[in-house]
C-alpha atoms as a PDB file:
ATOM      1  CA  UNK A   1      -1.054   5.038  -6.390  1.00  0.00           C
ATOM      2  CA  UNK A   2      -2.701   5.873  -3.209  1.00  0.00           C
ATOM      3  CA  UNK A   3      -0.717   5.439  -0.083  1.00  0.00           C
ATOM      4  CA  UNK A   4      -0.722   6.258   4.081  1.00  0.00           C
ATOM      5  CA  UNK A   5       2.036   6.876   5.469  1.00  0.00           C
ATOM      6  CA  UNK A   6       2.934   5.952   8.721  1.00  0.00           C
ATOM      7  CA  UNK A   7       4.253   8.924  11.085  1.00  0.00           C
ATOM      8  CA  UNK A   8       7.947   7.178  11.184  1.00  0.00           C
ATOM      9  CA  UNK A   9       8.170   7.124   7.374  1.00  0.00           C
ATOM     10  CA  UNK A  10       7.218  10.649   6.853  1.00  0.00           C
ATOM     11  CA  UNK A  11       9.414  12.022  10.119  1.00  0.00           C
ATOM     12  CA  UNK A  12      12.617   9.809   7.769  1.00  0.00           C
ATOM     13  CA  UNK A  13      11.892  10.588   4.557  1.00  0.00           C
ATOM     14  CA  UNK A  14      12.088  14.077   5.931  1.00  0.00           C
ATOM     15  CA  UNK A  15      15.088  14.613   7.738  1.00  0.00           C
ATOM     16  CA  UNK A  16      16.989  11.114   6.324  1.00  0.00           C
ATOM     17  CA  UNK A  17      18.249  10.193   3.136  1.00  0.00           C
ATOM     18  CA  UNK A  18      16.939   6.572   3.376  1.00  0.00           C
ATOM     19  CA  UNK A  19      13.957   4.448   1.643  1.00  0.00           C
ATOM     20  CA  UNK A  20      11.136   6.759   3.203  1.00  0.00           C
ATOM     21  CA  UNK A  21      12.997   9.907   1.668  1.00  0.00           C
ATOM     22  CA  UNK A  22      12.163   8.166  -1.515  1.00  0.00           C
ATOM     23  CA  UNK A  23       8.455   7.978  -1.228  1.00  0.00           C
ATOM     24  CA  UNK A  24       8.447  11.468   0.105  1.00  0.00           C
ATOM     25  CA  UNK A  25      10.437  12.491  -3.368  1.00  0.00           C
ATOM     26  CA  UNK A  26       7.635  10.580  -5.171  1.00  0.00           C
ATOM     27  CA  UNK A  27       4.848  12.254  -3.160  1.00  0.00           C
ATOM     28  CA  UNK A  28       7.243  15.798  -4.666  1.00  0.00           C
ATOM     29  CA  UNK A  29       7.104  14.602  -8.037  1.00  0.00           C
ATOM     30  CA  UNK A  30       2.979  13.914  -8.082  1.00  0.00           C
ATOM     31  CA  UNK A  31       3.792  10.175  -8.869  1.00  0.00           C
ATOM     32  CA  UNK A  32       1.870   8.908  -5.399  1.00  0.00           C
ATOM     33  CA  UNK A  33      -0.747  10.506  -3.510  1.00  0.00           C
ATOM     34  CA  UNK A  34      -0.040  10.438   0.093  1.00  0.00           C
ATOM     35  CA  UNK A  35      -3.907  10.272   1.617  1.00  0.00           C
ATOM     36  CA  UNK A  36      -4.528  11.703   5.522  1.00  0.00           C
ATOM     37  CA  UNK A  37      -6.681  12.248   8.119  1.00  0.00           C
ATOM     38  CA  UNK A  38      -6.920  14.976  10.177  1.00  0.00           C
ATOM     39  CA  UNK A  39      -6.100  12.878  13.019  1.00  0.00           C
ATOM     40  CA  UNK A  40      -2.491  11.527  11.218  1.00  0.00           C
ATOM     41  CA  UNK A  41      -2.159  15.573  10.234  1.00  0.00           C
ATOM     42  CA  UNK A  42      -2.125  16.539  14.311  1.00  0.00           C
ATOM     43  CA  UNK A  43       0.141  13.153  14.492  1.00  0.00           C
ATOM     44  CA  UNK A  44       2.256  14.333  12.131  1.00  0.00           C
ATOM     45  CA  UNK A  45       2.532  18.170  13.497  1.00  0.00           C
ATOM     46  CA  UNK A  46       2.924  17.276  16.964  1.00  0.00           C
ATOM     47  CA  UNK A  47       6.225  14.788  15.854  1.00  0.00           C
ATOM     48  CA  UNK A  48       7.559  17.399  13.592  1.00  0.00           C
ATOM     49  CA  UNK A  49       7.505  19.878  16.294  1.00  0.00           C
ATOM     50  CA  UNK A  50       8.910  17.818  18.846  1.00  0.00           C
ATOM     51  CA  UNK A  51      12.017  17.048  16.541  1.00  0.00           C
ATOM     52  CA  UNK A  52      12.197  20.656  15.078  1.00  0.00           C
ATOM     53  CA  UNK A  53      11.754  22.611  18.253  1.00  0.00           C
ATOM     54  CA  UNK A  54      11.057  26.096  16.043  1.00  0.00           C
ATOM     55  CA  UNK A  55       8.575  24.764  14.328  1.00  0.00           C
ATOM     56  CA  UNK A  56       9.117  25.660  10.685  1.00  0.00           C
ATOM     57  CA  UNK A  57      10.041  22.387   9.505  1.00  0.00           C
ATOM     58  CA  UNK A  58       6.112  20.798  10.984  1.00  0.00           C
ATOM     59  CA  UNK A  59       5.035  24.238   9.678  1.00  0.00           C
ATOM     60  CA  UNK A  60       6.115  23.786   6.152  1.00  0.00           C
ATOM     61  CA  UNK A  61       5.570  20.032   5.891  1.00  0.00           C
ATOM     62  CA  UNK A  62       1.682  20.301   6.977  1.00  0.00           C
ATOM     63  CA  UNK A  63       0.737  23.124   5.190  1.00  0.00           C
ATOM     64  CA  UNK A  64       2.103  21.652   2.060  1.00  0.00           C
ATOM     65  CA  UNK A  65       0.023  18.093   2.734  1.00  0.00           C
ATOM     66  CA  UNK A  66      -3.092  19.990   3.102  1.00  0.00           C
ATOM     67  CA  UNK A  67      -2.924  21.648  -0.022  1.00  0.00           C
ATOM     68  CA  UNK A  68      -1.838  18.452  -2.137  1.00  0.00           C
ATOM     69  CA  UNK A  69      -3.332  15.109  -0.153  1.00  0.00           C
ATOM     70  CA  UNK A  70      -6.582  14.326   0.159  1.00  0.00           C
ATOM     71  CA  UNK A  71      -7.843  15.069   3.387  1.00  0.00           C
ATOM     72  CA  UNK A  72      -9.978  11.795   4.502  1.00  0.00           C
ATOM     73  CA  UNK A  73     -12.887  12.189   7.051  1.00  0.00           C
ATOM     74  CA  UNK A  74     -11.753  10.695  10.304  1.00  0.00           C
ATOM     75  CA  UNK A  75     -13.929   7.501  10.917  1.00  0.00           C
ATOM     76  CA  UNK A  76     -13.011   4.494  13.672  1.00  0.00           C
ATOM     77  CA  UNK A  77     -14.054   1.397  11.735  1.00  0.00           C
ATOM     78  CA  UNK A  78     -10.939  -0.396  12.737  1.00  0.00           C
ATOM     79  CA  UNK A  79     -10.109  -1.034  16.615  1.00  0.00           C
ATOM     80  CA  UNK A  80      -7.215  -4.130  15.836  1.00  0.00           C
ATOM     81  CA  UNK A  81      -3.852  -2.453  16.837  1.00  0.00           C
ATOM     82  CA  UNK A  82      -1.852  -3.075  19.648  1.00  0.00           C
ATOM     83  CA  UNK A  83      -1.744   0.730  20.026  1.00  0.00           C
ATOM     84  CA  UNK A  84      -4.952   2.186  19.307  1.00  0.00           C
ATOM     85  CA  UNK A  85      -3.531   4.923  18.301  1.00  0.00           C
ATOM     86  CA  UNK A  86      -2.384   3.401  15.240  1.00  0.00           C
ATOM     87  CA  UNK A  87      -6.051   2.219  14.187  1.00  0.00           C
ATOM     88  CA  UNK A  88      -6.243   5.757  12.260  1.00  0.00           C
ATOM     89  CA  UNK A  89      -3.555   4.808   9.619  1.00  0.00           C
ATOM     90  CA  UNK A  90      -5.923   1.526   8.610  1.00  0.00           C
ATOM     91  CA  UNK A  91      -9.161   3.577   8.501  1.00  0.00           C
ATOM     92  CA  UNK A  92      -7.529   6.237   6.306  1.00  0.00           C
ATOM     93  CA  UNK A  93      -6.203   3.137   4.204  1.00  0.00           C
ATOM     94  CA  UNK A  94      -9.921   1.553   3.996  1.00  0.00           C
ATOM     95  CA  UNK A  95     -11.824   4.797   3.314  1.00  0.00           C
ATOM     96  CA  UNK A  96      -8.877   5.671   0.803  1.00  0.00           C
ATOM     97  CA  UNK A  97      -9.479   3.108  -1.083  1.00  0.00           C
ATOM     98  CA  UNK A  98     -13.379   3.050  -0.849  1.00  0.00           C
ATOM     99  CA  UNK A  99     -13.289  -0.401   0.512  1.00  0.00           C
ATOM    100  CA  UNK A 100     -16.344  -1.056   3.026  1.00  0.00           C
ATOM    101  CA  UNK A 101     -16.417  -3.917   5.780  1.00  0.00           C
ATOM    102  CA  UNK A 102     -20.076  -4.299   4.825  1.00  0.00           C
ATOM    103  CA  UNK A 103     -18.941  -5.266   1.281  1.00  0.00           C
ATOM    104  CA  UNK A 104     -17.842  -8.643   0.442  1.00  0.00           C
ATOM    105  CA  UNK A 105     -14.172  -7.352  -0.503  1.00  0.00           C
ATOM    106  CA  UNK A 106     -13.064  -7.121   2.625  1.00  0.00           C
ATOM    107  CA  UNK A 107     -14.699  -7.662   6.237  1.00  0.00           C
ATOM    108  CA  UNK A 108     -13.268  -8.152   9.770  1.00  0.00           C
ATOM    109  CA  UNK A 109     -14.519 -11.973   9.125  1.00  0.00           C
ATOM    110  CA  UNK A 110     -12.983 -12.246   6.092  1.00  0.00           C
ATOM    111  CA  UNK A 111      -9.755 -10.795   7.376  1.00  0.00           C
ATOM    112  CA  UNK A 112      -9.168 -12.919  10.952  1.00  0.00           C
ATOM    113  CA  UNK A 113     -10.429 -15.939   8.657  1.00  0.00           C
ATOM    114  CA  UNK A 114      -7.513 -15.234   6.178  1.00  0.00           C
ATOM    115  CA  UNK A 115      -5.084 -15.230   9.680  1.00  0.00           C
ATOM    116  CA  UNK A 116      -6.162 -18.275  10.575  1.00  0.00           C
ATOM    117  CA  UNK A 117      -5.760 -20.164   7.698  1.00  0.00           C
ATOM    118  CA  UNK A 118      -1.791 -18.375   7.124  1.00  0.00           C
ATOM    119  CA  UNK A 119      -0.613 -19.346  10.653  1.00  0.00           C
ATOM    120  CA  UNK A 120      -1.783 -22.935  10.221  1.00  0.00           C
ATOM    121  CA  UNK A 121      -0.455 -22.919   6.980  1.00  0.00           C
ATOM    122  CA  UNK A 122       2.492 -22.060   8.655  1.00  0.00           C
ATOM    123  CA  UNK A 123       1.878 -24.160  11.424  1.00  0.00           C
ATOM    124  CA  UNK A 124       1.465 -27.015   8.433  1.00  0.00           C
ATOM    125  CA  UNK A 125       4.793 -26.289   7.218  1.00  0.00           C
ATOM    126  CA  UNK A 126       6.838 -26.429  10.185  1.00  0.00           C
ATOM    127  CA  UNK A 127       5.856 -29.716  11.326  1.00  0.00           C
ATOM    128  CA  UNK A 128       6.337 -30.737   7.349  1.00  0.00           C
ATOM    129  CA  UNK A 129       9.895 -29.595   8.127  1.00  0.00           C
ATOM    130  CA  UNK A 130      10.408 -30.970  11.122  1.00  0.00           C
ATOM    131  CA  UNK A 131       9.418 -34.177   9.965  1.00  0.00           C
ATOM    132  CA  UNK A 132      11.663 -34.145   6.830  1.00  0.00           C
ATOM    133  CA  UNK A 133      14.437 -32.770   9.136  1.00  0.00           C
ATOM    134  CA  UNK A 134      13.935 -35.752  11.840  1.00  0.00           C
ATOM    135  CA  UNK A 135      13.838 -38.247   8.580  1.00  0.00           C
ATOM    136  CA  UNK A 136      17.159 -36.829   6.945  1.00  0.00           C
ATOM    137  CA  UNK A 137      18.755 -36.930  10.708  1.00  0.00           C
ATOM    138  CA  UNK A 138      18.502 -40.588  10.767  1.00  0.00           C
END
């Protein structure tokens, strides 16, 4: 399996013995492939050196991903995220998985379209509630 992690999963599954530290132990063991950019490797080594002020620990960790993850070329197909910043996990994610927005998988079209239709599904279901709700009330 093929996977992205974002900057907050890696940075726990480093230094915490939580969920994250358990994809990080599966990354270890060769069962997932962790895929990055070099744009989420600088992410990554500029947050492990903040919280390890020596370095080693952002030292260690990076060198290690470049010699077993894929290293993605950086492309910006996706501009969606609140932070911009964050755009670079979902274009890793895309190219990872070879997926194209010119292909009829998956394209920005076919993605707001499948928003739209959840939230008034959602939307649907509320008032379905609401109605049952105001019926049982009475």
């Amino acid at each position: 399996m093929k996977i992205v992690l974002d900057t907050n999963v890696l940075v726990s599954g480093i230094f915490w013995s939580d969920s994250p530290s358990k994809i990080v132990a599966l990354w270890a063991e060769n069962k997932i492939t962790i895929l990055i950019t070099k744009k989420i490797l600088n992410e990554y080594f500029r947050v492990l050196n903040e919280i390890d002020k020596n370095g080693e620990i952002a030292k260690k960790w990076c060198s290690m991903m470049i010699e077993n993850c894929p290293v993605i070329e950086d492309k910006n197909y996706i501009q969606i995220c609140r932070d911009p910043d964050n755009n670079k996990f979902l274009d890793c994610a895309l190219i990872g998985k070879d997926v194209s927005f010119k292909s009829d998988f998956f394209s920005v079209g076919y993605f707001f379209s499948g928003l739209i239709i959840w939230n008034i599904v959602a939307l649907l279901g509320f008032c379905l509630f609401a109605l049952l709700f105001n019926k049982i009330k009475k």
